[in-house]
N, C-alpha and C. Protein backbone atom coordinates (compact mmCIF):
# COMPACT_ATOMS: atom_id res chain seq x y z
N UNK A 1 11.38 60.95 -124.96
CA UNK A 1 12.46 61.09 -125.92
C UNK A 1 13.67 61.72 -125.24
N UNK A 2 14.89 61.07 -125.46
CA UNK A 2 15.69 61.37 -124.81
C UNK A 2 16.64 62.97 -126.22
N UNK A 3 17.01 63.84 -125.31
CA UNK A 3 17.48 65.30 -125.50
C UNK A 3 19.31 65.47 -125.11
N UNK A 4 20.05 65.83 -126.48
CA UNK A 4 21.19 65.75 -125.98
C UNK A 4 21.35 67.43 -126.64
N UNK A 5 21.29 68.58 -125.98
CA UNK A 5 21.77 69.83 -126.01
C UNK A 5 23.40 70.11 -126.04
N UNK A 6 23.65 70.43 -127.15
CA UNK A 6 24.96 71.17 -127.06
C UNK A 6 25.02 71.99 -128.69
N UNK A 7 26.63 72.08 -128.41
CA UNK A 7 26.92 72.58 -129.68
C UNK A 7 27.85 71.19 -131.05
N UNK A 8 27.45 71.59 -132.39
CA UNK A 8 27.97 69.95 -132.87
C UNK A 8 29.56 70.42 -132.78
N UNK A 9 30.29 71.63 -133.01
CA UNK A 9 31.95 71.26 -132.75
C UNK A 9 32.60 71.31 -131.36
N UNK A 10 31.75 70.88 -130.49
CA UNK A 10 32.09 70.89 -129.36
C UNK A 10 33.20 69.61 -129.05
N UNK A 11 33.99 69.17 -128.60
CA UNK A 11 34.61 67.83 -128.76
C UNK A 11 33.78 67.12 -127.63
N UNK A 12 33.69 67.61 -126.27
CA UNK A 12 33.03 67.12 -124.97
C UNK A 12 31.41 65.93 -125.96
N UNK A 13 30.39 67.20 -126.29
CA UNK A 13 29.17 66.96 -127.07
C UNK A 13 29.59 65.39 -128.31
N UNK A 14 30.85 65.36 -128.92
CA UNK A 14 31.37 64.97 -129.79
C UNK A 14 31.38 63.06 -129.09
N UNK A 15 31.69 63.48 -128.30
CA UNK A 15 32.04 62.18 -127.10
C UNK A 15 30.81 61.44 -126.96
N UNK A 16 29.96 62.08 -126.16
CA UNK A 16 28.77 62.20 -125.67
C UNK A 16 27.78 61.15 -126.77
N UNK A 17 27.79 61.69 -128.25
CA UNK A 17 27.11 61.71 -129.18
C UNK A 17 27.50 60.40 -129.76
N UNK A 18 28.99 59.83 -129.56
CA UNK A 18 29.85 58.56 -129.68
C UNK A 18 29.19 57.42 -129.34
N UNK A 19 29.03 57.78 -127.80
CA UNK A 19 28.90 57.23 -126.61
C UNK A 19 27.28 56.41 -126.88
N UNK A 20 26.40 57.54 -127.16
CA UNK A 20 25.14 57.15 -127.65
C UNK A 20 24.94 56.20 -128.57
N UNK A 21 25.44 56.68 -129.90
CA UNK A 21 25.31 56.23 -130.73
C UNK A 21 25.69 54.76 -130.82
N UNK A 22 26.83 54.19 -130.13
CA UNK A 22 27.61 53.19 -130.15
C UNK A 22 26.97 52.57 -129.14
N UNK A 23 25.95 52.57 -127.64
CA UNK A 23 25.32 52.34 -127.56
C UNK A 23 24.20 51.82 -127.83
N UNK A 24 23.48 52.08 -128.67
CA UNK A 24 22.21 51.96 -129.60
C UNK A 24 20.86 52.54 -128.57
N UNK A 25 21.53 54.16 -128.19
CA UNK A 25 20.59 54.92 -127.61
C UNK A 25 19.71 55.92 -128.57
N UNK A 26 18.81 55.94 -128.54
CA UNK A 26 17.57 56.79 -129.75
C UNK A 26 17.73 58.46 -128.70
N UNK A 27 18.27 59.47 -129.84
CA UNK A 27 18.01 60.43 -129.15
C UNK A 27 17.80 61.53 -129.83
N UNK A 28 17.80 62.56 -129.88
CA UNK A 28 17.93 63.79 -130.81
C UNK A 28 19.13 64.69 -130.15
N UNK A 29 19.53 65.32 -131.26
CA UNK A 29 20.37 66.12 -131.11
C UNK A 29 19.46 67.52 -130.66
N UNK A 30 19.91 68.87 -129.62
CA UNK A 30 19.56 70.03 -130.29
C UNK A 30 20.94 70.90 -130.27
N UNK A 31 20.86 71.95 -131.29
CA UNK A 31 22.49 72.59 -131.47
C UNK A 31 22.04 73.93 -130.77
N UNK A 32 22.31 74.34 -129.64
CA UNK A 32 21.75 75.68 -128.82
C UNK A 32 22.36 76.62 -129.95
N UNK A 33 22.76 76.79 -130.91
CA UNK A 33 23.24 77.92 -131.63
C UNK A 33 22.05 78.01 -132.99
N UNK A 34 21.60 76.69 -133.58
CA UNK A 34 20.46 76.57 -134.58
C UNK A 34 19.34 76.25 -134.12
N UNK A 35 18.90 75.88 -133.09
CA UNK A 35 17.56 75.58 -132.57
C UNK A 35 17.38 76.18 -131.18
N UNK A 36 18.09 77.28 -130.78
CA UNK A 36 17.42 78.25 -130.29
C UNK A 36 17.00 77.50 -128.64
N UNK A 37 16.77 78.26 -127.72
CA UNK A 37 16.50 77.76 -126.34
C UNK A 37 15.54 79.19 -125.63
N UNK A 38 14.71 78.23 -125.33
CA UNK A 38 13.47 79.37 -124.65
C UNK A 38 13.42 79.31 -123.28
N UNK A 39 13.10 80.85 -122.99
CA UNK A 39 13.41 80.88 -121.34
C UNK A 39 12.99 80.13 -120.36
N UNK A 40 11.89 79.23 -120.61
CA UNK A 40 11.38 78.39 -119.60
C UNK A 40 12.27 77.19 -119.50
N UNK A 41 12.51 76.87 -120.61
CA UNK A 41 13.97 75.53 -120.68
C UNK A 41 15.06 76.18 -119.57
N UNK A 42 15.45 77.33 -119.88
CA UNK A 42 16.63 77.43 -119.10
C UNK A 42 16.15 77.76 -117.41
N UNK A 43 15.24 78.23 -117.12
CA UNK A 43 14.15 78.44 -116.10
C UNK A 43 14.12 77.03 -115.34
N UNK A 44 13.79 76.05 -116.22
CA UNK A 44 13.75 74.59 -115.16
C UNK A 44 15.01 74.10 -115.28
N UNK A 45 15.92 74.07 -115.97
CA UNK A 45 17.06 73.88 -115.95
C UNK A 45 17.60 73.97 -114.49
N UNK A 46 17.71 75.44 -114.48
CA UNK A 46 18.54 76.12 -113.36
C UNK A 46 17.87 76.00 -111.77
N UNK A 47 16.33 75.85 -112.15
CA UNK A 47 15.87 75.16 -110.72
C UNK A 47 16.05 73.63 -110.62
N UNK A 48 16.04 73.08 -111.47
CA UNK A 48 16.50 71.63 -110.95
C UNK A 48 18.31 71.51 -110.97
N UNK A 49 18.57 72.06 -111.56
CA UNK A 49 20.68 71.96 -111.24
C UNK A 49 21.01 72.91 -110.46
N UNK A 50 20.62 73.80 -110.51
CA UNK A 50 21.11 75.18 -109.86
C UNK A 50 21.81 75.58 -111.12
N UNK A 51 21.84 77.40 -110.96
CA UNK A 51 22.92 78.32 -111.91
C UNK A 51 24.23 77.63 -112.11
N UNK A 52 25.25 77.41 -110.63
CA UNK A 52 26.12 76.99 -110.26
C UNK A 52 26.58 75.72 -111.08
N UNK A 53 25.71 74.57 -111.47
CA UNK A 53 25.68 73.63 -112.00
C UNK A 53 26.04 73.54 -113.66
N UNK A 54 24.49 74.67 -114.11
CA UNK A 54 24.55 74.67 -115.39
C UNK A 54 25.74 75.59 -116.10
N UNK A 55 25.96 76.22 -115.45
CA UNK A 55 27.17 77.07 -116.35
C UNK A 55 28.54 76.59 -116.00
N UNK A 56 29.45 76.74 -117.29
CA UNK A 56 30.29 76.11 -117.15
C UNK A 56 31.68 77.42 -116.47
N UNK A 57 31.86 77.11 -115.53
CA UNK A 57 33.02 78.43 -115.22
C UNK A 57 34.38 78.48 -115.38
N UNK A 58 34.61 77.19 -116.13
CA UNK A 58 35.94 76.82 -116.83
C UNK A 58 35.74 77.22 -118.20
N UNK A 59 34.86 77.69 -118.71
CA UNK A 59 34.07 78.03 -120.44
C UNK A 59 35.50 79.52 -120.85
N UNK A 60 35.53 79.62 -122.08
CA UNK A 60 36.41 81.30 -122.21
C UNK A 60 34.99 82.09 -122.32
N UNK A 61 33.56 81.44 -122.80
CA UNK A 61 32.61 82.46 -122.22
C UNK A 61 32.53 83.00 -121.38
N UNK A 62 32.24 82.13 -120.52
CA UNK A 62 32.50 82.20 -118.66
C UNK A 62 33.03 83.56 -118.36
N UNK A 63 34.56 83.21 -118.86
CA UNK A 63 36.07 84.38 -118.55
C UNK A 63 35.55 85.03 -119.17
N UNK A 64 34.90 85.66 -120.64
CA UNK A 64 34.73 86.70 -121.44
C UNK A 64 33.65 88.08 -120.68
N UNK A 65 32.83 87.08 -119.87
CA UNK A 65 32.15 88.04 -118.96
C UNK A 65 33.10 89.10 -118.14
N UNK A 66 31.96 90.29 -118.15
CA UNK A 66 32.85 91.41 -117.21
C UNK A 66 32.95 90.70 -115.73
N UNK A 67 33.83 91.18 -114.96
CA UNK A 67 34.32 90.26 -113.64
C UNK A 67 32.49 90.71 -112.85
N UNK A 68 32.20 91.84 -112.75
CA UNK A 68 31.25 92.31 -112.19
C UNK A 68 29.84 91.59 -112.65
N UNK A 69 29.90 91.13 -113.71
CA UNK A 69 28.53 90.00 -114.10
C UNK A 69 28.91 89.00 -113.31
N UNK A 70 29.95 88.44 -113.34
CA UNK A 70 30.20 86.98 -112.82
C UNK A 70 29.91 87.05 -111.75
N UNK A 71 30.31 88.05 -110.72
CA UNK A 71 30.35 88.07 -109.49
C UNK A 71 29.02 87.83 -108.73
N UNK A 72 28.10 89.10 -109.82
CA UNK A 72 26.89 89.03 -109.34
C UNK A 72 25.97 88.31 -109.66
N UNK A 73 26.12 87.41 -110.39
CA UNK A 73 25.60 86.00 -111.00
C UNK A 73 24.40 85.43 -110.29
N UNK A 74 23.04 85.53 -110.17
CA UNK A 74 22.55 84.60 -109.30
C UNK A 74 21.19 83.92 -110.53
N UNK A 75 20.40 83.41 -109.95
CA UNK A 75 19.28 82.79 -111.03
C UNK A 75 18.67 83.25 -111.72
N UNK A 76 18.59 84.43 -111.62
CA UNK A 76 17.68 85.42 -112.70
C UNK A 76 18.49 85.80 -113.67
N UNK A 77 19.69 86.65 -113.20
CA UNK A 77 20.95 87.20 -114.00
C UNK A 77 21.34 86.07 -115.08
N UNK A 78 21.45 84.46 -114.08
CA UNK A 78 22.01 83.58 -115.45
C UNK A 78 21.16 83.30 -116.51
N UNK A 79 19.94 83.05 -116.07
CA UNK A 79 18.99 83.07 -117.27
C UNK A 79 18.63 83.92 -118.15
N UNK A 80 19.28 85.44 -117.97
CA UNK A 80 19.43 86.30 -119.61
C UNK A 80 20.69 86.24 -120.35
N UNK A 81 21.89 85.80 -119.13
CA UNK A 81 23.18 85.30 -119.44
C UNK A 81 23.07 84.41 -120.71
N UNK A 82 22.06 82.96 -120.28
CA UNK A 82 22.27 82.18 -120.70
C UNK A 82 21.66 82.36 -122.01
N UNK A 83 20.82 82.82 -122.13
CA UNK A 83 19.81 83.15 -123.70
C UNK A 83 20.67 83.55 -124.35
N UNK A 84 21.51 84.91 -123.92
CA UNK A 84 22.20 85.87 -124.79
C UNK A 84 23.19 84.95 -125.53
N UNK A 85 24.07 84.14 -124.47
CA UNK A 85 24.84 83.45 -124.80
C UNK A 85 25.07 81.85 -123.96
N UNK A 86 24.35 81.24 -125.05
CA UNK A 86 23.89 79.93 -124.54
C UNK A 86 25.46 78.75 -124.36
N UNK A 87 26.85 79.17 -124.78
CA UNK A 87 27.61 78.70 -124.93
C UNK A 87 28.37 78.76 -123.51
N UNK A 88 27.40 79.46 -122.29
CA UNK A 88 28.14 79.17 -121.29
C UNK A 88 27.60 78.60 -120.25
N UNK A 89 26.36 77.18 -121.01
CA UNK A 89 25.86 76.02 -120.40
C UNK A 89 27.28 75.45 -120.55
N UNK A 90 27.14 74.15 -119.45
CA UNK A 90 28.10 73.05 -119.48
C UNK A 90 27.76 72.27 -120.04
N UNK A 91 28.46 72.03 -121.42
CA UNK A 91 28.01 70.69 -122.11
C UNK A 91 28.92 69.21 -121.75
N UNK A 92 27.73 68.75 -122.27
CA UNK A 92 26.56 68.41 -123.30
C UNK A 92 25.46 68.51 -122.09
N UNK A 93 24.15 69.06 -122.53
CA UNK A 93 23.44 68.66 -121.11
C UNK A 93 22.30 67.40 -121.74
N UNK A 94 22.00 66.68 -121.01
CA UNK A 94 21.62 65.36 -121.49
C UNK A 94 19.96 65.41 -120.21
N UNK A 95 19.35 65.35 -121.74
CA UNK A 95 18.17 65.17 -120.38
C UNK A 95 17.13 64.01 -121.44
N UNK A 96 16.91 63.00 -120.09
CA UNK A 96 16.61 61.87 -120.26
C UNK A 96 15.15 61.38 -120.34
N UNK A 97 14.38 62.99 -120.30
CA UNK A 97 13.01 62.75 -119.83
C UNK A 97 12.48 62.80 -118.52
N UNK A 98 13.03 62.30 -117.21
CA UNK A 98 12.87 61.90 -116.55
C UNK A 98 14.12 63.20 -115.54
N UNK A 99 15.65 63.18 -115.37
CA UNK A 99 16.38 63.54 -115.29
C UNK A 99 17.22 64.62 -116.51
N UNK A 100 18.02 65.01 -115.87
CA UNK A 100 19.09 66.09 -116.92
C UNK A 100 20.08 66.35 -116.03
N UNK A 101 21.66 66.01 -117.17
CA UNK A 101 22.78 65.82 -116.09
C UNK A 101 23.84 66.79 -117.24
N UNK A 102 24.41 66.91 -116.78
CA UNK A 102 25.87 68.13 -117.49
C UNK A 102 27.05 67.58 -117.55
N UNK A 103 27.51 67.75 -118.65
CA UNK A 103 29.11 67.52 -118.73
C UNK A 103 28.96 66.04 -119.23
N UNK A 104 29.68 65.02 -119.72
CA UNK A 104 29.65 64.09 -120.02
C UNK A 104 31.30 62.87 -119.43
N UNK A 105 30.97 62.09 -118.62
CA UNK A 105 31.75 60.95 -118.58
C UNK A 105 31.26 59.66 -118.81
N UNK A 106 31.79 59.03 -119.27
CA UNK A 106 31.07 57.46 -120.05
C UNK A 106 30.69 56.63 -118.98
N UNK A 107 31.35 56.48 -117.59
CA UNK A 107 30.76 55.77 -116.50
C UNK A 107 29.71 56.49 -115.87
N UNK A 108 29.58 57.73 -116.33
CA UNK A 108 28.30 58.39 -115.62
C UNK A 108 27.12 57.64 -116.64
N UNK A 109 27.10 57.84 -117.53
CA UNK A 109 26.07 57.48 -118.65
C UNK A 109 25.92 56.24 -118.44
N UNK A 110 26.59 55.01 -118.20
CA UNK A 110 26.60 53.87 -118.30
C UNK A 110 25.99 53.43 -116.82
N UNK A 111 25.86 54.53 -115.82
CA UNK A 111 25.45 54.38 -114.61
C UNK A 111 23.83 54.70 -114.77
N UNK A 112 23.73 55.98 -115.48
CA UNK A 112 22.18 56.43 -115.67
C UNK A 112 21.41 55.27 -116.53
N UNK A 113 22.46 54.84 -117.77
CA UNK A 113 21.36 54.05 -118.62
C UNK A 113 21.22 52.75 -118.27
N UNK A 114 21.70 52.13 -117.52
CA UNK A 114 21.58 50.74 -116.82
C UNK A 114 20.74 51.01 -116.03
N UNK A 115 20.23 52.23 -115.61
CA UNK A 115 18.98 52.34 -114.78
C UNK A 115 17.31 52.67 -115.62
N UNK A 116 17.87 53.07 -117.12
CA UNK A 116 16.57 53.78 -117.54
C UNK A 116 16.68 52.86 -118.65
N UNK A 117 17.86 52.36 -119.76
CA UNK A 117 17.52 52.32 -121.06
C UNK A 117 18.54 50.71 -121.41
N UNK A 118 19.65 50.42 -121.00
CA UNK A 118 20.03 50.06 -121.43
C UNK A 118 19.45 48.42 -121.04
């Protein structure tokens, strides 16, 4: 089952969700703010993307951090980061079952699903 993580007023997620739909891709939504994210999700996350990957450092979360969290940022640190405040994943993160990719562009998707779904 294919997994599209974000938030629903996100505009990026908003795209993403377009993109699918208009497609005729079967997926579920989850909203990291109502359905909640458990540490092992963000745990394989961050070993298969890296920290670097999953967080977004263009986010005003991101910036809202003290300079001294950011700095010292490494894989452990982001994964209580990320629980506390899950809004400074890069959305949408899209995981396919198989793969999980961040951020959303329509030729990326159209590249993955011509390989898995479409």
């Amino acid at each position: 089952m294919i997994t599209l993580y974000g938030i629903k007023n996100c505009d990026t997620v908003k795209k993403a969700r377009r993109w699918l739909d208009e497609h005729g891709i079967d997926y579920r939504f989850h909203d990291f703010r109502e359905d909640g994210l458990s540490k092992a999700q963000v745990e394989g996350w961050i070993a298969e993307l890296g920290w670097e990957n999953l967080l977004n450092k263009r986010s005003t979360s991101w910036k809202a951090l003290p300079p001294e969290q950011r700095d010292s940022m490494d894989e452990r640190s982001a994964t209580g980061a990320v629980l506390e405040q899950p809004t400074l994943i890069k959305r949408p993160l899209l995981d396919t079952g198989k793969e999980r990719r961040t951020g959303f562009k329509a030729t990326d998707y159209q590249a993955l699903f011509s390989r898995h779904t479409l």
